[in-house]
Every structure is written in C-alpha cells, then in structure tokens.
Protein backbone atom coordinates (compact mmCIF):
# COMPACT_ATOMS: atom_id res chain seq x y z
CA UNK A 1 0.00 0.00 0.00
CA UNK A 2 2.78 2.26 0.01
CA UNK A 3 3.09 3.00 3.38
CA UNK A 4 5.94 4.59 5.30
CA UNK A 5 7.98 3.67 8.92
CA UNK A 6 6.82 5.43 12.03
CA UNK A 7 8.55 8.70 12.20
CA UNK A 8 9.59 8.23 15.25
CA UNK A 9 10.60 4.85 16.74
CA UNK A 10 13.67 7.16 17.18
CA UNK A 11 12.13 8.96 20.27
CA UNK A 12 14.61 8.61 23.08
CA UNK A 13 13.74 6.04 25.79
CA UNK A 14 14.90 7.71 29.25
CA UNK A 15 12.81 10.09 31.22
CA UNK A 16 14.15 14.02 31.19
CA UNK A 17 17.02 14.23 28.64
CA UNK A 18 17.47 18.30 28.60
CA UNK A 19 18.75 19.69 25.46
CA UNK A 20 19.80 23.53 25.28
CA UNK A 21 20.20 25.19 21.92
CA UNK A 22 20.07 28.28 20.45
CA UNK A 23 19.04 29.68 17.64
CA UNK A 24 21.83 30.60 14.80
CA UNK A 25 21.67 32.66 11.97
CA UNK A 26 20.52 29.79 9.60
CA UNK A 27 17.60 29.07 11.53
CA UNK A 28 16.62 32.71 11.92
CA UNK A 29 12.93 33.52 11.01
CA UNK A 30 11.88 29.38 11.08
CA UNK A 31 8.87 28.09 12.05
CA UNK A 32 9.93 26.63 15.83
CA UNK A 33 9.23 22.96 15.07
CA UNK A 34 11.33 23.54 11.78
CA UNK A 35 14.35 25.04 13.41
CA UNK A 36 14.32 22.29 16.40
CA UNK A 37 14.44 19.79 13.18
CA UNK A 38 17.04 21.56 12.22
CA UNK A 39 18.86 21.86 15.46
CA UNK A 40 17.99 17.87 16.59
CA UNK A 41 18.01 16.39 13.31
CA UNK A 42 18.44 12.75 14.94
CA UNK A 43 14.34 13.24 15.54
CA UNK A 44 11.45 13.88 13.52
CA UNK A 45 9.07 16.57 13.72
CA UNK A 46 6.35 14.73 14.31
CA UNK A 47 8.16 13.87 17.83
CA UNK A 48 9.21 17.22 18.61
CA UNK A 49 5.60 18.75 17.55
CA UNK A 50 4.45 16.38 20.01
CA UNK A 51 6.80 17.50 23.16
CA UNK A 52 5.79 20.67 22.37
CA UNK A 53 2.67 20.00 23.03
CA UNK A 54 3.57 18.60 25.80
CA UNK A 55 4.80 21.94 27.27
CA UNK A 56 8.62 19.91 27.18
CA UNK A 57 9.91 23.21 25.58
CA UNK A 58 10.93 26.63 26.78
CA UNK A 59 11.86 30.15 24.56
CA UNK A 60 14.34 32.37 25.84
CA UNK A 61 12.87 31.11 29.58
CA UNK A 62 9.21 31.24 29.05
CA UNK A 63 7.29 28.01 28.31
CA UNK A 64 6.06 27.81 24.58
CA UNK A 65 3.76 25.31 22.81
CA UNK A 66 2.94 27.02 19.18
CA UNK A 67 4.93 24.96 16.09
CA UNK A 68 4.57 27.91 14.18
CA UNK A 69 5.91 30.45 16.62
CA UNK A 70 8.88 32.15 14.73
CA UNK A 71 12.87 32.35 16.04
CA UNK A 72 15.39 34.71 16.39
CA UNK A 73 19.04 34.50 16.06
CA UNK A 74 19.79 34.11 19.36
CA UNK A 75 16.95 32.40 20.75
CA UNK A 76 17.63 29.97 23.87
CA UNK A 77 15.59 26.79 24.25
CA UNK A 78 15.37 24.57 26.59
CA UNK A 79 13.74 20.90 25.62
CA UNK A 80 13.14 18.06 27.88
CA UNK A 81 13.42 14.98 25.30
CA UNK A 82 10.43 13.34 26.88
CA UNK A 83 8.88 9.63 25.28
CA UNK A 84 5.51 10.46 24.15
CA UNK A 85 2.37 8.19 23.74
CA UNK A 86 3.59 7.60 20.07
CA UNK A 87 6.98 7.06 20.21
CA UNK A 88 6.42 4.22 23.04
CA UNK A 89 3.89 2.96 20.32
CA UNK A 90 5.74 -0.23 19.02
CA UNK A 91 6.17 -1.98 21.80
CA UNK A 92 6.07 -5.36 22.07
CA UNK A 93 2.65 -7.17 23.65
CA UNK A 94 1.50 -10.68 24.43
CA UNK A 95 -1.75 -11.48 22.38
CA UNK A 96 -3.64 -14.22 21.36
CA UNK A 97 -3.62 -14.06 17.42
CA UNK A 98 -5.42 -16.43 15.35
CA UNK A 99 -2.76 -17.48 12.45
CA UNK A 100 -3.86 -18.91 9.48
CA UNK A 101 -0.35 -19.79 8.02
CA UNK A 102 2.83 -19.14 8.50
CA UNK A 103 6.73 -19.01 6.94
CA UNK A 104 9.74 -18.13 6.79
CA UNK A 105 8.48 -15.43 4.74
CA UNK A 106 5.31 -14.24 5.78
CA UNK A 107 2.02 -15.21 7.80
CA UNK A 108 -1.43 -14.76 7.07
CA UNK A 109 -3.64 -13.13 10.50
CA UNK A 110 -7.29 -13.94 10.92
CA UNK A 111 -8.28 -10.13 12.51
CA UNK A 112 -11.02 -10.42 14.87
CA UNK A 113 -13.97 -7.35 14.97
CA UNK A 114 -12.20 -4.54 17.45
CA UNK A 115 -8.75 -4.92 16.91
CA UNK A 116 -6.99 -2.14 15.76
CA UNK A 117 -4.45 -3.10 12.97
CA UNK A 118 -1.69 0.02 13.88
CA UNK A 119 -0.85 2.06 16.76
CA UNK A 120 -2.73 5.51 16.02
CA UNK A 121 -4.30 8.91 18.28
CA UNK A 122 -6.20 7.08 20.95
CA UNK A 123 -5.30 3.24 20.34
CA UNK A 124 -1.00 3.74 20.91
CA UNK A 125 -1.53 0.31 22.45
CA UNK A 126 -2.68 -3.08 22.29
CA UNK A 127 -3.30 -2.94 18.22
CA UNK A 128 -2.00 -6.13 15.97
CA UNK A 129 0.97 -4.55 15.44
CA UNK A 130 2.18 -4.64 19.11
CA UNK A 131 1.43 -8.55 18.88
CA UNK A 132 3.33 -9.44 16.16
CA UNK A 133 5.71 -7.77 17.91
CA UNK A 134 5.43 -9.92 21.04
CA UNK A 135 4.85 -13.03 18.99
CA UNK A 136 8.32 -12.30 16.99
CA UNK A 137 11.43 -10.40 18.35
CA UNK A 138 12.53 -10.37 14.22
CA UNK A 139 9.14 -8.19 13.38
CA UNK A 140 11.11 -5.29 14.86
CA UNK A 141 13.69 -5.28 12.47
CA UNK A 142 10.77 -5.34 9.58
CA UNK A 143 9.09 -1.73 9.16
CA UNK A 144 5.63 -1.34 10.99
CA UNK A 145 6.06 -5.43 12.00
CA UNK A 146 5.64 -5.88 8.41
CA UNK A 147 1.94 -4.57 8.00
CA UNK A 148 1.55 -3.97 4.31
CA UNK A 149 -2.53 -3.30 4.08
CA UNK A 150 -4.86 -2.78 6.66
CA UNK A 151 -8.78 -3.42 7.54
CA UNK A 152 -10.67 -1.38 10.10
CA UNK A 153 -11.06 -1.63 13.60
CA UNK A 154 -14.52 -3.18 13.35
CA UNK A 155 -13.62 -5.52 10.25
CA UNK A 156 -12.60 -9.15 10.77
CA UNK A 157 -10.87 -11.41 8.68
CA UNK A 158 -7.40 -11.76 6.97
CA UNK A 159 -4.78 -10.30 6.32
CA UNK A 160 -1.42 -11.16 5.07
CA UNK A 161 1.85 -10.11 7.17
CA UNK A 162 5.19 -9.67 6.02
CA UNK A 163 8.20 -11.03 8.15
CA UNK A 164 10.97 -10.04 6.24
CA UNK A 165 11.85 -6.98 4.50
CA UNK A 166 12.54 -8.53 0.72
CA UNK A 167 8.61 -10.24 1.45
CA UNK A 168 7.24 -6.86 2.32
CA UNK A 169 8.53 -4.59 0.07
CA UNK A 170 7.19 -7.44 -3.25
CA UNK A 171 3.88 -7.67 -1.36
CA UNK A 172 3.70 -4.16 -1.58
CA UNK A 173 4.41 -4.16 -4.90
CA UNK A 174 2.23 -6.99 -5.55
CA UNK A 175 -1.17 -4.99 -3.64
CA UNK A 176 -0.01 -1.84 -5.98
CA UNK A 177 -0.33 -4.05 -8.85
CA UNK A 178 -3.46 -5.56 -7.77
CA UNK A 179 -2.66 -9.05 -8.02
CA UNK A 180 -3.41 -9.58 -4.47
CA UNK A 181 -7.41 -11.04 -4.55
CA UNK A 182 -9.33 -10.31 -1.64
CA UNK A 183 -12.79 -11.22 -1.57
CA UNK A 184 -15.40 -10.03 1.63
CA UNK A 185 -18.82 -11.16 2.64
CA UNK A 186 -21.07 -8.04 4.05
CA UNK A 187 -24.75 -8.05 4.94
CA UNK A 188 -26.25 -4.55 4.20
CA UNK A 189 -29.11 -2.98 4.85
CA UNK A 190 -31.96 -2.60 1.89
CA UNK A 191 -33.66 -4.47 -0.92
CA UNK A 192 -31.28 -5.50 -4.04
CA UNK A 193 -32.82 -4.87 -7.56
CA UNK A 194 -31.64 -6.16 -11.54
CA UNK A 195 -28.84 -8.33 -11.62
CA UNK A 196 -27.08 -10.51 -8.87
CA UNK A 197 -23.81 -8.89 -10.43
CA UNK A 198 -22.89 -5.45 -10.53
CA UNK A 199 -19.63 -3.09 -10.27
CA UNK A 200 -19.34 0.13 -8.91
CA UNK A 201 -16.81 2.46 -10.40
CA UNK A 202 -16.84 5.37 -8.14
CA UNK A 203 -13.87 7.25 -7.20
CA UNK A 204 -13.54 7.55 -3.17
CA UNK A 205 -11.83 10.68 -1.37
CA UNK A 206 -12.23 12.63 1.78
CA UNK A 207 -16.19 13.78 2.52
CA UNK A 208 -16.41 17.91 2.08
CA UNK A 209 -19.38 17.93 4.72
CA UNK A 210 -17.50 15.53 7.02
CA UNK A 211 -13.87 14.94 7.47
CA UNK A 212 -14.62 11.73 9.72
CA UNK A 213 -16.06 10.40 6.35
CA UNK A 214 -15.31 8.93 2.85
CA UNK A 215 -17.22 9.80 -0.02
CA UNK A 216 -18.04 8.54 -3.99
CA UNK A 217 -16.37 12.09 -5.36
CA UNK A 218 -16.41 13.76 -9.27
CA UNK A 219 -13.23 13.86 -9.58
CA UNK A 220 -13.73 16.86 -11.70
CA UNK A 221 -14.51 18.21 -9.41
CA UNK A 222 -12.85 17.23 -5.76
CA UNK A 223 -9.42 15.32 -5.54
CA UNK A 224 -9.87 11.50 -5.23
CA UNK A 225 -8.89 7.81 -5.87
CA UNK A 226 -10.30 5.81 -8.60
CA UNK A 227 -12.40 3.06 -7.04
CA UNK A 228 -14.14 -0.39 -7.86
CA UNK A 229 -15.71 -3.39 -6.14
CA UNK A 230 -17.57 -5.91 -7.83
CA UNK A 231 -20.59 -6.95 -5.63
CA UNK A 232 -22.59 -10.00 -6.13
CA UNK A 233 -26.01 -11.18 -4.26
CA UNK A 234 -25.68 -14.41 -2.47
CA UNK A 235 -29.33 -14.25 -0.54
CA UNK A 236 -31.93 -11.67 0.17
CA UNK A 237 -34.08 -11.34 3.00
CA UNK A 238 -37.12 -8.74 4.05
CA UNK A 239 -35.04 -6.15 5.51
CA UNK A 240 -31.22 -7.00 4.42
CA UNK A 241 -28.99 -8.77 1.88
CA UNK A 242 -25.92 -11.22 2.11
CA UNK A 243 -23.31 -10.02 -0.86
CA UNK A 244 -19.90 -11.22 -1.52
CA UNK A 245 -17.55 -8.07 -2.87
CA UNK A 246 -14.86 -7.98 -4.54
CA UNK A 247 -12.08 -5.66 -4.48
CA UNK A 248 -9.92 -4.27 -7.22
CA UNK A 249 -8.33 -1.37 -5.52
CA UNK A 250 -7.97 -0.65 -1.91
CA UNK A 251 -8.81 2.89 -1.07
CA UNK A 252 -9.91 3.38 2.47
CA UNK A 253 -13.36 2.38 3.51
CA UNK A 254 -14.04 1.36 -0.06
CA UNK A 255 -16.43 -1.54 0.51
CA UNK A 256 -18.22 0.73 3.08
CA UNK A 257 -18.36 3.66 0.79
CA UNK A 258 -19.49 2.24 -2.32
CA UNK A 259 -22.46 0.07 -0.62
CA UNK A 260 -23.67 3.28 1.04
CA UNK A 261 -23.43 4.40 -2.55
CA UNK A 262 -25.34 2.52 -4.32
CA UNK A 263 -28.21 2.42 -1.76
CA UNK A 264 -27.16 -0.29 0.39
CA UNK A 265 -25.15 0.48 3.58
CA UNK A 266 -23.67 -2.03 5.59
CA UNK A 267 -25.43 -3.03 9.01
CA UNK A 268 -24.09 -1.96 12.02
CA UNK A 269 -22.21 0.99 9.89
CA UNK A 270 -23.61 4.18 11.57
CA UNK A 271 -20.55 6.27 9.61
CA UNK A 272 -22.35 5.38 6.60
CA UNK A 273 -25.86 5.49 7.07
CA UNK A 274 -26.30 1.48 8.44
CA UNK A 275 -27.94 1.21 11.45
CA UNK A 276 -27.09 -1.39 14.32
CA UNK A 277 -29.40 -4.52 13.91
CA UNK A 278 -29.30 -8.06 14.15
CA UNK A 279 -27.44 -8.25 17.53
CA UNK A 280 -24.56 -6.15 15.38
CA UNK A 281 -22.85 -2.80 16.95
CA UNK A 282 -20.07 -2.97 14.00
CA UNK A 283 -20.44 -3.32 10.53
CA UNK A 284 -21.38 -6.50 8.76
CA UNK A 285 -17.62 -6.67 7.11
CA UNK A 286 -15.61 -9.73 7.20
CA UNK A 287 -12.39 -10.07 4.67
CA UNK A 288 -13.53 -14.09 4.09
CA UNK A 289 -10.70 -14.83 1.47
CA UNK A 290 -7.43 -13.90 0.24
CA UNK A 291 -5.06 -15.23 -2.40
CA UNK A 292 -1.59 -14.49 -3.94
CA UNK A 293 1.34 -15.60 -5.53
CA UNK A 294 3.84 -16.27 -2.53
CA UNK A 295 6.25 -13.25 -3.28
CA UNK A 296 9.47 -15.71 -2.59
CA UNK A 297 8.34 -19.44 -3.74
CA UNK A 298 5.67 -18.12 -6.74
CA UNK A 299 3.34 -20.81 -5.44
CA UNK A 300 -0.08 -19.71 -5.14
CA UNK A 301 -1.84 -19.07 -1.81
CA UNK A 302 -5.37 -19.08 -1.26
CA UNK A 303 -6.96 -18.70 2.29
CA UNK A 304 -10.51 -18.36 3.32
CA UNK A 305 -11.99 -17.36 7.06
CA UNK A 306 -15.44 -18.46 8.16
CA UNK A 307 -17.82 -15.47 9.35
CA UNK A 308 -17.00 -15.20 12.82
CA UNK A 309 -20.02 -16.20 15.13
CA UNK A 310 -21.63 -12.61 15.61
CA UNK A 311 -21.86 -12.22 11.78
CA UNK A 312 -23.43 -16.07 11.81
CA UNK A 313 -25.95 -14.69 14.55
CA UNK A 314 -26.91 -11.37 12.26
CA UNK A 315 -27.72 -13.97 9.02
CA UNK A 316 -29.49 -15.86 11.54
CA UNK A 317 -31.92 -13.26 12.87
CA UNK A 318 -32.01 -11.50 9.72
CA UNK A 319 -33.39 -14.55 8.05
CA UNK A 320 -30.32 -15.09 5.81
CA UNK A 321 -27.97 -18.41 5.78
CA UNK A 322 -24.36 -18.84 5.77
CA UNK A 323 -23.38 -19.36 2.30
C-alpha cells in the first residue's frame, strides 16, 4: 500500500534528557518545530511537535507550545526529550492471534472485529501490530512489523503479514499491482434490484461535509482515488442482503463507501448510514478470502476465514444463511 515507517521509533527512551540550543543565523525567522528539526536532526518533527505539546519546551525562559511560533538568532531553548504516547507505540505485547499460516516469509492473521491493525491517536496500544511484535522479536527489524494493508477496527478477517523486509517490500508491490485477490462477505441494509452482479466504479476521497467520512467524489470536481468493487447477491431477506464483494483497488473504507453508494449500507455501519441490527454494533464486514502468488516461492496461496459467530448470529436473525 505504500506506506511509510513510524517517524519516530527514534524517540529517546529515558525520562528528562534536557537539550539547550540556540538559535543561529541559519535558523533565523523558522517556524519553531522547523528550526528544532534543524537543530535535533536525529528526531522527527512529528516527535518534537508532540513534546511541544507537551509543554517539554521553553523560549528564551518562558514556556512555549505554538509549532509555528517564529525564532530569532539568538533564541535559547530549553527541551526536555520526553517519550511520548507515540513514540512508546511499538512496543512489544502478548496477544492471542489467530494465524492462518505461517513461513519463513510471511504469515497470514485472521483479525477479529475490534482490533486495531496500527498504533494511532487514541489506540497507541494493544493494536495487531504490538502482537506481532510480542509473537516475533525479528518483526522489529521489519518496518511497521511488516503490516503492508490494513482493515478497520470493526472488520474481521485476513490479512497477510510480512516477516521479512525482501517479502514486504514485493507484497507491496504486488497490492499496488493488484494481483493480491481479496474477496469479503457483508450483509447490508436494503432491498437489491436487476442483476445478482454489478460493479461500482466510483472514485472515493475525503467527505467535504464531514472529514470523519469517505465519499463517492467527481473527480472533476474534488481530488480522489479511482475506485471499484464488484458486488454479487448471495441471498436476500425482508429487511437486508448477504453479498460477496470484490475488491480491485484498496482505497480506504471502499467496501463501506461504495455500498452506502449505491443504496445499500452495511449493518451496524452508523458512519455510513447502516444502522445497528441483528445483535450487530459494527459493521457486517468480514475479509472471508485472500489469495496471492507467494512473493518468494511463486506458489499460489489461497486462504478463506469463516464469518465469525456474531456475523453467523446477524444472518441468523435476519433470516439469511451462511453461504
């Protein structure tokens, strides 16, 4: 998916490190996160944005916690090299994962519904990337535990893990060139109509009316990310449907966005219009199969995940069978 290392699995380890600087004529008239970049290159910005924050830093003796404040030639600071919530982030954790396969080269994860896939602002613990940490000392020396794609919190099902750097960076390849196949089974809200086949083409970017949200966008008109799914109908009930998608590109909340989209949002999916029902508080969404080429052997992989039980429950009460 393209995605890059933490910025700052640098941050220093030890409580109170105190760093005075001051301000020379190259970093005169810089932003003040900029010129501590500047002055503590060993760290990112992201970091030192965060002590600042954190009130960790002090201009010419007065406490200052504005980025964009401007400096002087001349300036003092003081800055206490504090660990922050992030940069104590990757840390390894003992958890129970459910592992579908496993290498030399890679493993596939079964996700359960809740757990979040990488540390982020309010869940810097206890995500699936602090467990493959604690189930493998060698996933720290692979960038983000070797993660390559992601599902949501409240999405189960599989996902394949790097757990060496030549496997990640050709499974990253491999998702770019979409020759990864992952299929999902969803039960949405609403009556199908025509044909038990039918693709949606809609690019997906950011919602204008709320930044919490993804959108179908004209991309004539807003900036977006081509987008399609393939959906087919497996049953239909009264009130819901059972359908199978497909993906072809992997833009965020894409099978979310382009049910909602067509008329059809997912249960449980209050961001997109699906209300809870059916026992359900998440969205209907489990990631039921996944194959690839293995990026070292060439042999081809196929996996597949059974619902988990709450999303058996929902087809049950909803009238719908497992397929």
């Amino acid at each position: 998916m393209g995605e890059v290392e933490s910025e700052d699995a640098d941050a220093p380890q030890s409580e109170g490190e105190l760093r005075s600087l001051v301000i020379d004529a190259d970093q005169h008239g810089e932003r003040l996160d900029r010129a501590l970049v500047l002055c503590v290159p060993e760290f990112s910005r992201s970091y030192l944005q965060q002590l600042l924050a954190a009130g960790a830093a002090r201009l010419n003796g007065h406490a200052v916690l504005k980025p964009a404040q401007r400096v002087k030639v001349g300036d003092r600071i003081e800055l206490e090299m504090r660990p922050t919530q992030e940069s104590q982030a990757f840390r390894a954790e003992v958890m129970a994962l459910d592992v579908a396969y496993e290498d030399a080269h890679l493993l596939v994860v079964n996700k359960p519904a809740g757990l979040v896939v990488h540390p982020a602002p309010g869940n810097w613990s206890g995500t699936l990337l602090n467990g493959l940490l604690g189930r493998d000392a060698h996933a720290a020396q692979v960038p983000r535990a070797g993660i390559v794609h992601r599902l949501d919190k409240d999405t189960s099902g599989l996902m394949v893990v790097a757990r060496t750097r030549s496997a990640m960076d050709a499974l990253v390849e491999m998702i770019g060139k979409r020759t990864v196949h992952r299929q999902y089974m969803a039960i949405a809200w609403g009556h199908w109509s025509g044909p038990v086949d039918r693709t949606v083409d809609a690019a997906i970017g950011r919602d204008p009316r709320n930044r919490l949200r993804m959108a179908a966008v004209d991309l004539a008109r807003q900036a977006g990310k081509l987008a399609r799914t393939d959906i087919h109908l497996l049953q239909q009930a009264p009130a819901q449907c059972l359908v199978r998608c497909t993906l072809h590109t992997g833009r965020t909340h894409q099978i979310r966005v382009h049910m909602a989209h067509i008329g059809l949002p997912l249960v449980g999916d209050t961001l997109y219009g699906g209300a809870p029902a059916l026992g359900l508080e998440r969205q209907a969404l489990h990631a039921q199969r996944l194959e690839f080429q293995h990026p070292v052997t060439g042999k081809l992989l196929a996996f597949s995940a059974p619902l988990p039980q709450d999303m058996q429950d929902a087809l049950v009460a909803g009238g719908l069978q497992a397929p």
